[in-house]
Protein backbone atom coordinates (compact mmCIF):
# COMPACT_ATOMS: atom_id res chain seq x y z
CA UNK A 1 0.00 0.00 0.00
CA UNK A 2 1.14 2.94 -1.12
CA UNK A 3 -0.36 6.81 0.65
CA UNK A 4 -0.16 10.11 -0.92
CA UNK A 5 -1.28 13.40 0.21
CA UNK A 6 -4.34 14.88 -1.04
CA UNK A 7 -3.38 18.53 -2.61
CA UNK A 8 -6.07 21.14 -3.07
CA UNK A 9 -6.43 23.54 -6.42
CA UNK A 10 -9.08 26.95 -6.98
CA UNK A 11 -12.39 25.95 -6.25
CA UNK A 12 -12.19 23.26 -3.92
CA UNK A 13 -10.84 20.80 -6.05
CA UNK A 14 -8.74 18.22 -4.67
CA UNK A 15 -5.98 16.33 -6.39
CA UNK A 16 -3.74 13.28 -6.08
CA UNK A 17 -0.81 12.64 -8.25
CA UNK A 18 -1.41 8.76 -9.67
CA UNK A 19 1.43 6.16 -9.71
CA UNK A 20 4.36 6.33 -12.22
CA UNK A 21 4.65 2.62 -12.57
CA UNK A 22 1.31 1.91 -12.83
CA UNK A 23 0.75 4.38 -15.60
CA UNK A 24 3.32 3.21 -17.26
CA UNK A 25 2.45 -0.48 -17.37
CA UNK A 26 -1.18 0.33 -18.26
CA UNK A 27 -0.40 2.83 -20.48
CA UNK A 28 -1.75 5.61 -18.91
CA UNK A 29 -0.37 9.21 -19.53
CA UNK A 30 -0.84 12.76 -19.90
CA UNK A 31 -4.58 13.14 -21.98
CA UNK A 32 -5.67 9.41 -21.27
CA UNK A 33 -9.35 9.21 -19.97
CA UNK A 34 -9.72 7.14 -16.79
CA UNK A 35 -13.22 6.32 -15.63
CA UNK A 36 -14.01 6.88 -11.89
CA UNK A 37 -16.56 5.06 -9.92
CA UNK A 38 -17.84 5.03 -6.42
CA UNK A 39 -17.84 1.62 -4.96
CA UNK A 40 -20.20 0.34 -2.13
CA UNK A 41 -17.53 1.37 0.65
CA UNK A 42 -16.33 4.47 -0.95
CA UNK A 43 -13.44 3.45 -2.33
CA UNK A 44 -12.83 4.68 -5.71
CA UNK A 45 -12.41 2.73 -8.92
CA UNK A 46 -10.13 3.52 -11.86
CA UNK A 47 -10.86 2.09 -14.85
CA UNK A 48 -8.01 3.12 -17.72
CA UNK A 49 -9.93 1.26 -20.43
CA UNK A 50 -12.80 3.35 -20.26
CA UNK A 51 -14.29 3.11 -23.94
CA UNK A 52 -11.35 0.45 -25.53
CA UNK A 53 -11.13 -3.13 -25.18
CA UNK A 54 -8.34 -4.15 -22.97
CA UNK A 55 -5.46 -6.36 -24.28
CA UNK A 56 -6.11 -9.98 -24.88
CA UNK A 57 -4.55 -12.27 -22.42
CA UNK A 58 -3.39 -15.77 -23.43
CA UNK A 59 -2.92 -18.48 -21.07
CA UNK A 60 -0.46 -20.79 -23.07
CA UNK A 61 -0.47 -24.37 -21.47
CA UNK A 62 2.68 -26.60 -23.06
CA UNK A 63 2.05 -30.07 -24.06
CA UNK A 64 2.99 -32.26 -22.82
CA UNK A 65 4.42 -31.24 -19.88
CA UNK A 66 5.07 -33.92 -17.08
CA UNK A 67 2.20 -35.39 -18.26
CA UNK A 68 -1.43 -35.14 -19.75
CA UNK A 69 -3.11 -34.61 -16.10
CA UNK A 70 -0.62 -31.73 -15.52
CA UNK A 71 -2.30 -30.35 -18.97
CA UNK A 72 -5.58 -31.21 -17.52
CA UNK A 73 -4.72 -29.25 -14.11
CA UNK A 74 -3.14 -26.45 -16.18
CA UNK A 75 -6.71 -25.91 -18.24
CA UNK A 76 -8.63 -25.76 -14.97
CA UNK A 77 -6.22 -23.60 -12.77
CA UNK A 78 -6.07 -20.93 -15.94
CA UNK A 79 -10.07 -21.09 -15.89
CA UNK A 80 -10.36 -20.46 -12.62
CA UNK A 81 -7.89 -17.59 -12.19
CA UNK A 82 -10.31 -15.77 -15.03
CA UNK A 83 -8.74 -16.01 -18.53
CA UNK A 84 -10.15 -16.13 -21.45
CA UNK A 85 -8.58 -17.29 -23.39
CA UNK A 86 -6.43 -20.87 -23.06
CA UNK A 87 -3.78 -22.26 -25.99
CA UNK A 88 -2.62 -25.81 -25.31
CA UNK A 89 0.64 -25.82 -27.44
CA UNK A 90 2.83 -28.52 -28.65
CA UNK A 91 6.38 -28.67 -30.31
CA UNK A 92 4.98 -31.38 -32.65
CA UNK A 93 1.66 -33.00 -32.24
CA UNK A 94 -0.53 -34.12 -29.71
CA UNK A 95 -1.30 -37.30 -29.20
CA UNK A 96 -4.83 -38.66 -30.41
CA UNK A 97 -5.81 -40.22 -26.72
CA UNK A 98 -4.52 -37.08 -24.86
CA UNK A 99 -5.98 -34.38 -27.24
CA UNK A 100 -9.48 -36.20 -26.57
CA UNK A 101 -8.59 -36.01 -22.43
CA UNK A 102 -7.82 -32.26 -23.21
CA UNK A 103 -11.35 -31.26 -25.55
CA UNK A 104 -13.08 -33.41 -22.64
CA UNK A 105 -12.02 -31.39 -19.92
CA UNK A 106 -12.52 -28.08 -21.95
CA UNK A 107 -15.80 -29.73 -21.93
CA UNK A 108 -16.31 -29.86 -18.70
CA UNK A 109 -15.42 -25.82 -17.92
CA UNK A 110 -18.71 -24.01 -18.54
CA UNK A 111 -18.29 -21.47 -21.43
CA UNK A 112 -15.42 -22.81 -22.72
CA UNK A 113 -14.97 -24.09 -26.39
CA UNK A 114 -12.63 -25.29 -28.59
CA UNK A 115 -12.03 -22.56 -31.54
CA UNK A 116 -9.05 -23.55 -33.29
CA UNK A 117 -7.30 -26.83 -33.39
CA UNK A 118 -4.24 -27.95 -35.52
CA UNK A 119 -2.23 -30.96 -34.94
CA UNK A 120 0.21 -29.17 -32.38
CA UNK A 121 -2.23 -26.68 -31.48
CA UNK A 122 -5.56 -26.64 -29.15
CA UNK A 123 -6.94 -23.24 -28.50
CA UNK A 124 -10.28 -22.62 -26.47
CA UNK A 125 -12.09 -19.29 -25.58
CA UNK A 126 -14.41 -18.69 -22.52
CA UNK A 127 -17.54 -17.39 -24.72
CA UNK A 128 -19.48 -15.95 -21.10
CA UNK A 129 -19.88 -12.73 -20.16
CA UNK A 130 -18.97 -12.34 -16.49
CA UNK A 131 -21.31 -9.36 -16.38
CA UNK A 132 -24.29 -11.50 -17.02
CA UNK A 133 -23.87 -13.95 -14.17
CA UNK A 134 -24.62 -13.65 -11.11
CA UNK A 135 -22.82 -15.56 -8.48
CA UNK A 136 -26.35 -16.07 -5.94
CA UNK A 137 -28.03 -17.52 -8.88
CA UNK A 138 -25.36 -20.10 -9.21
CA UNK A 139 -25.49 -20.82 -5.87
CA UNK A 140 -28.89 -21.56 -5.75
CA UNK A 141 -28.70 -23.86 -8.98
CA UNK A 142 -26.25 -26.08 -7.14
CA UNK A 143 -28.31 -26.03 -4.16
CA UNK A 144 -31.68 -27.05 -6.24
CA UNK A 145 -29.37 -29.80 -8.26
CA UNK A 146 -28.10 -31.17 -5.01
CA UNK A 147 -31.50 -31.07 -3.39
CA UNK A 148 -32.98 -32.90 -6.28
CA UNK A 149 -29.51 -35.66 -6.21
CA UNK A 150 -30.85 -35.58 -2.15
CA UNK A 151 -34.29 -36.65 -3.09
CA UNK A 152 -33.68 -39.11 -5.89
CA UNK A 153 -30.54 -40.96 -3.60
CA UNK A 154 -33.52 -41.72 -1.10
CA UNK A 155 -35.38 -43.24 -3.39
CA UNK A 156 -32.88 -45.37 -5.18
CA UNK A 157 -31.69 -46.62 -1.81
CA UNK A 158 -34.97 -47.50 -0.59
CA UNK A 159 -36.53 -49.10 -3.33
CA UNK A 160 -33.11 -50.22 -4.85
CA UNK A 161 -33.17 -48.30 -8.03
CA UNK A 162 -30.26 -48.37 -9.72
CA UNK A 163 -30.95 -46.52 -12.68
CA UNK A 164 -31.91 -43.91 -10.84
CA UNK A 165 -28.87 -44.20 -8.95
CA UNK A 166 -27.05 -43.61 -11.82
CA UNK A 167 -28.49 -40.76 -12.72
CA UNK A 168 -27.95 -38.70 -9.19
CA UNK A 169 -24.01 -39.56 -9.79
CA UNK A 170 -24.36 -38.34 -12.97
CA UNK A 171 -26.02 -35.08 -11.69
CA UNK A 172 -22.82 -34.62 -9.74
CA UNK A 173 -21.07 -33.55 -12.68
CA UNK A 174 -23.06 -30.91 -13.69
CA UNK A 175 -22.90 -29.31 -9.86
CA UNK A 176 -18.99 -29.53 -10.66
CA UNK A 177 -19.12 -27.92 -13.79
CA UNK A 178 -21.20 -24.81 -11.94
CA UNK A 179 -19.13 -25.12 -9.19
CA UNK A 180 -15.55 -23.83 -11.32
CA UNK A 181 -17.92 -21.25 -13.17
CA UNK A 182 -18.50 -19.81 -9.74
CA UNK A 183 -15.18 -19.99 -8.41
CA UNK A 184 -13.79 -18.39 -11.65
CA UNK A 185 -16.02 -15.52 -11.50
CA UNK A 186 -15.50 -14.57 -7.56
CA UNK A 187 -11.46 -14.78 -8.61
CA UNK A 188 -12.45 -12.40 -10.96
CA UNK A 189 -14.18 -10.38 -8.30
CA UNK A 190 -11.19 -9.79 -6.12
CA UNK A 191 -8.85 -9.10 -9.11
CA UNK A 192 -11.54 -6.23 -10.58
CA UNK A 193 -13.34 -4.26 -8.24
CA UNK A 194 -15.42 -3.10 -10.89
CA UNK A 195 -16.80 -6.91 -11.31
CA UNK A 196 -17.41 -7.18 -7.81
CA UNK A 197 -19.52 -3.72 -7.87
CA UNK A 198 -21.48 -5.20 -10.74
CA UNK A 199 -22.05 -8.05 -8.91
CA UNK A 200 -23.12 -6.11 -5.70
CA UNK A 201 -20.78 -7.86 -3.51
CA UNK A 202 -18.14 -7.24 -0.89
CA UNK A 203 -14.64 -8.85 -0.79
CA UNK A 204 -15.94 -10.22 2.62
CA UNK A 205 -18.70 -12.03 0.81
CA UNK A 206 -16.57 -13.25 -1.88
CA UNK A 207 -14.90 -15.23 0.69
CA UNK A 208 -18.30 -16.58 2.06
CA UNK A 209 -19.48 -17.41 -1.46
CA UNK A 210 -16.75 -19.27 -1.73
CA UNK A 211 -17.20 -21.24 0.96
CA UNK A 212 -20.72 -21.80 0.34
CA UNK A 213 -20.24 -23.19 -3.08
CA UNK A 214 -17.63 -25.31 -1.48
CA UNK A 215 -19.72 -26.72 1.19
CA UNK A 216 -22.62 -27.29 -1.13
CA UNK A 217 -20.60 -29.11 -3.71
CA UNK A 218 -19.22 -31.75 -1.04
CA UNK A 219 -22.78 -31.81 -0.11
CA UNK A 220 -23.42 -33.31 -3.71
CA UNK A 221 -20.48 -35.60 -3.42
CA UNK A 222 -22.30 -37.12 -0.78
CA UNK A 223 -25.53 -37.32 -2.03
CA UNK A 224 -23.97 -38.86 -4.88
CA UNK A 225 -22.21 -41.58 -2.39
CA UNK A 226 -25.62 -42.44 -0.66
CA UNK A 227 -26.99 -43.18 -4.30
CA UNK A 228 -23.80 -45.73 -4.92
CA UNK A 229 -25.20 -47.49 -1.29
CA UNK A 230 -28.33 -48.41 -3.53
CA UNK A 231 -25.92 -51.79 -5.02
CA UNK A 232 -25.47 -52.89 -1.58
CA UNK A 233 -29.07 -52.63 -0.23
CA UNK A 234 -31.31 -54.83 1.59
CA UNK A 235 -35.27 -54.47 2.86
CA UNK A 236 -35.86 -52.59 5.96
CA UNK A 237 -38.70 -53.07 8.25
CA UNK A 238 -41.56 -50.30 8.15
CA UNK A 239 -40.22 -48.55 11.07
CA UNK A 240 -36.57 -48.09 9.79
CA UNK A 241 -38.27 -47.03 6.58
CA UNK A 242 -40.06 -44.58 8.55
CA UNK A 243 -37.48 -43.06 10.08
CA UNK A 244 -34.94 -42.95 7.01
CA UNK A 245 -37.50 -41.37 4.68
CA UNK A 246 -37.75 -38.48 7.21
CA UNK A 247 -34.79 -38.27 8.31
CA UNK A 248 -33.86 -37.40 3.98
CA UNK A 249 -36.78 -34.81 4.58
CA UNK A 250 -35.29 -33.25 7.30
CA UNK A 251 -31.54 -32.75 5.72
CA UNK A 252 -33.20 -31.46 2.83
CA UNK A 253 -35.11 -29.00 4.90
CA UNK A 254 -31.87 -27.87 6.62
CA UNK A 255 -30.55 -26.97 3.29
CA UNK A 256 -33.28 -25.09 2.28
CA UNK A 257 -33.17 -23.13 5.39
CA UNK A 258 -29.46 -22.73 6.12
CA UNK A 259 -29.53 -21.13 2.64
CA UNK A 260 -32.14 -18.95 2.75
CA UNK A 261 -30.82 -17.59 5.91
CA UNK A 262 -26.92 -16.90 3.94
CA UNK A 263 -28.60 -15.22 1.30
CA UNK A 264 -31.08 -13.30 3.14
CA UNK A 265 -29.17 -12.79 6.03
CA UNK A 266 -32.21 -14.26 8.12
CA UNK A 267 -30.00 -15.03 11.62
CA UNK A 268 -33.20 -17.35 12.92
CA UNK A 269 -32.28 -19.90 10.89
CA UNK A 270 -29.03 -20.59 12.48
CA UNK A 271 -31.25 -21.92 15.67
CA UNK A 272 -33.62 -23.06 13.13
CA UNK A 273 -31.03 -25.73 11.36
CA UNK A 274 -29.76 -27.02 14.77
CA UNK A 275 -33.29 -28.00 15.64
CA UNK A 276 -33.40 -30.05 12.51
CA UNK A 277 -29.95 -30.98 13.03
CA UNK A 278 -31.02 -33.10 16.34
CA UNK A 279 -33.73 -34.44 14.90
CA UNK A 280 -31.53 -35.84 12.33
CA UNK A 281 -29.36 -37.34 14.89
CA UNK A 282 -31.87 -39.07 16.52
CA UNK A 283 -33.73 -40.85 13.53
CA UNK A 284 -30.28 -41.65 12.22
CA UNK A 285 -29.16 -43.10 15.85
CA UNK A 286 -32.82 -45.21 15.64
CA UNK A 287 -31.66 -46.60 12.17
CA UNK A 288 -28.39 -47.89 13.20
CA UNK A 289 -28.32 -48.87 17.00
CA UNK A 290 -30.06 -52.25 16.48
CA UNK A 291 -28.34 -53.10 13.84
CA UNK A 292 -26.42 -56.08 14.89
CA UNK A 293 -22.67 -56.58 13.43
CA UNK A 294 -23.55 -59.76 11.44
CA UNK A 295 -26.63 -57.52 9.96
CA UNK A 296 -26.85 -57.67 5.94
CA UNK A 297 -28.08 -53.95 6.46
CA UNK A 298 -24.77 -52.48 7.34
CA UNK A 299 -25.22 -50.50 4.36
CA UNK A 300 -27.21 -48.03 6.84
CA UNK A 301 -24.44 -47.80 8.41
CA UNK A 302 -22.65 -45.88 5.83
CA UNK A 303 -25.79 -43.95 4.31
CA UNK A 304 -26.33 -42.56 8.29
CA UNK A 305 -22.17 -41.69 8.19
CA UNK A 306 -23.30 -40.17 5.19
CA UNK A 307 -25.93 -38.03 6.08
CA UNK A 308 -24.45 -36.91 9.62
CA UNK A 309 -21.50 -35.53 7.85
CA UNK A 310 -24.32 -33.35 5.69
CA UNK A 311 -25.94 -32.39 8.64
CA UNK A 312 -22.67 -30.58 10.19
CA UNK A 313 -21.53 -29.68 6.93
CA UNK A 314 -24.81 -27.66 6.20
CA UNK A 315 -24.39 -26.00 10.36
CA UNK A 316 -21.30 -24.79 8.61
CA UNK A 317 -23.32 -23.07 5.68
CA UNK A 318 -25.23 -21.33 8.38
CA UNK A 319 -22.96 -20.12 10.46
CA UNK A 320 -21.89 -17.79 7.73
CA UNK A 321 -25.25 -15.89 7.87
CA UNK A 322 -24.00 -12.22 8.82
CA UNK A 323 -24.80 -11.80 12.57
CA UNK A 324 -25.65 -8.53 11.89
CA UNK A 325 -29.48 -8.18 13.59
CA UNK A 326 -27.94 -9.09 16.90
CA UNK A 327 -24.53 -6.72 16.61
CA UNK A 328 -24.63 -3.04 16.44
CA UNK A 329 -21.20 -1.28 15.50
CA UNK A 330 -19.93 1.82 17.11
CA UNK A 331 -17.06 4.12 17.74
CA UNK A 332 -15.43 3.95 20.95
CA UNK A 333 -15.99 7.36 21.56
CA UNK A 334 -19.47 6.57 22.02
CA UNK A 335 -19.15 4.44 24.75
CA UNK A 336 -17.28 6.58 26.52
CA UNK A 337 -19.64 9.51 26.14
């Protein structure tokens, strides 16, 4: 952090001399137009593209590096850090199993498509606008999608479906393929202010966005791993039936509510979710403690390990709702008044 001192000219106006090397390496000088924005904490924003299209930045990925999955990490990492576009380059050719490993993971990065390809060459551009997403509506497609894997796992599991099994792990995917679209836009958040005043978010919630995405997308791991249980499933007697069918109903409630609360900064639903949460406990801890060890049910076992680890996981998601309706901020001087 750099500080310098605020001059004032005629009429008021106040002045502050900008960086050398910054207007050097952006090209800013004497005439250049700079846009100036307020931002949501008064801080202002300098934009010194104002009307031109800023210079295209190429992530250049070499092929094959220490190996394909390197390639494969290299494609995501320069995704997620916000570029646009990605060149995988060789010095000769790439090989036909690796180059389909490569257009399969560009795939699997939402926006991104293959534009150009030569033997030695694999370029990809990110074709979305950053402007036109909005980071809460992501969130809250993963949470339906994961909801929806929730719902469809307790199904499979108790009526041993396994086509619909495979279709909640298959779901999983497509809350990993939102998942890096969300990550790669809060990344861009913290590197542009101006993004994150577009998206009407704080560097403090970026963090918590992030966290929530995170959370929600082990959540679908999860979900996905109770639907696998659905190959090693036995009958249940109507009372463990009972109480595994609600206790799905109940996780899925404390989802819904632990992320309403986040994004409406509701604070009740912290108490709210830890209600739920014992209930969970208990129908879960019905399921499994007369289960003997020889029992061809030990599956429940796993589904209920399952299922608790949700449960905490989701207390986590609502413990970042902003405490703010129970903390009022003031300077010290007011207290001692």
């Amino acid at each position: 952090m750099e500080l310098r001192r605020v001059q004032e000219m005629g009429g008021g106006t106040l002045l502050v001399s900008l960086p050398k090397d910054w207007g050097k390496r952006l090209g800013v000088s004497k005439g250049s137009l700079l846009s100036i924005e307020e931002g949501r904490d008064g801080c202002l924003i300098l934009d010194p593209y104002p009307k031109e299209e800023k210079p295209i930045q190429v992530a250049v990925i070499r092929y094959p590096s220490m190996g394909i999955e390197y390639v494969e990490w290299g494609l995501i990492g320069a995704y997620l850090l916000g570029y646009d576009h990605l060149h995988i380059k060789a010095d000769r050719t790439i090989k036909s199993g690796d180059r389909e490993r490569v257009k399969q993971m560009i795939h699997n990065l939402i926006g991104l498509e293959v534009v150009e390809e030569t033997a030695s060459l694999v370029k990809a551009q990110c074709l979305i606008d950053s402007s036109l997403v909005d980071p809460e509506t992501l969130i809250q497609r993963m949470k339906l999608i994961t909801i929806s894997m929730l719902r469809d796992a307790a199904s499979s599991i108790m009526n041993a479906d396994k086509e619909l099994a495979d279709s909640v792990t298959r779901r999983e995917d497509e809350v990993d393929r939102i998942y890096f679209l969300l990550v790669r836009l809060l990344r861009s958040a913290v590197l542009s202010p101006k993004i994150a005043e577009g998206f009407q978010i704080t560097p403090l919630d970026v963090l918590d966005y992030r966290l929530v995405a995170s959370i929600v997308e082990s959540l679908a791991d999860r979900a996905a791993g109770i639907a696998e249980e659905t190959l090693n499933t036995n009958m249940l007697d109507k009372g463990q039936r009972e109480s595994l069918s609600e206790a799905f109903l109940v996780l899925e409630e404390m989802l819904e509510k632990a992320m309403d609360g986040f994004l409406s900064d509701e604070i009740k639903a912290l108490k709210e979710v830890r209600v739920l949460y014992s209930r969970l406990s208990i129908l879960l801890d019905e399921l499994t403690v007369y289960l003997p060890e020889s029992s061809p049910n030990l599956w429940v076992n796993s589904t209920s390990s399952y299922m608790k680890d949700m449960g905490r996981s989701i207390i986590d998601l609502a413990d970042l709702i902003p405490p703010d309706q129970v903390i009022r901020v003031h300077d010290e001087a007011v207290f001692k008044a």
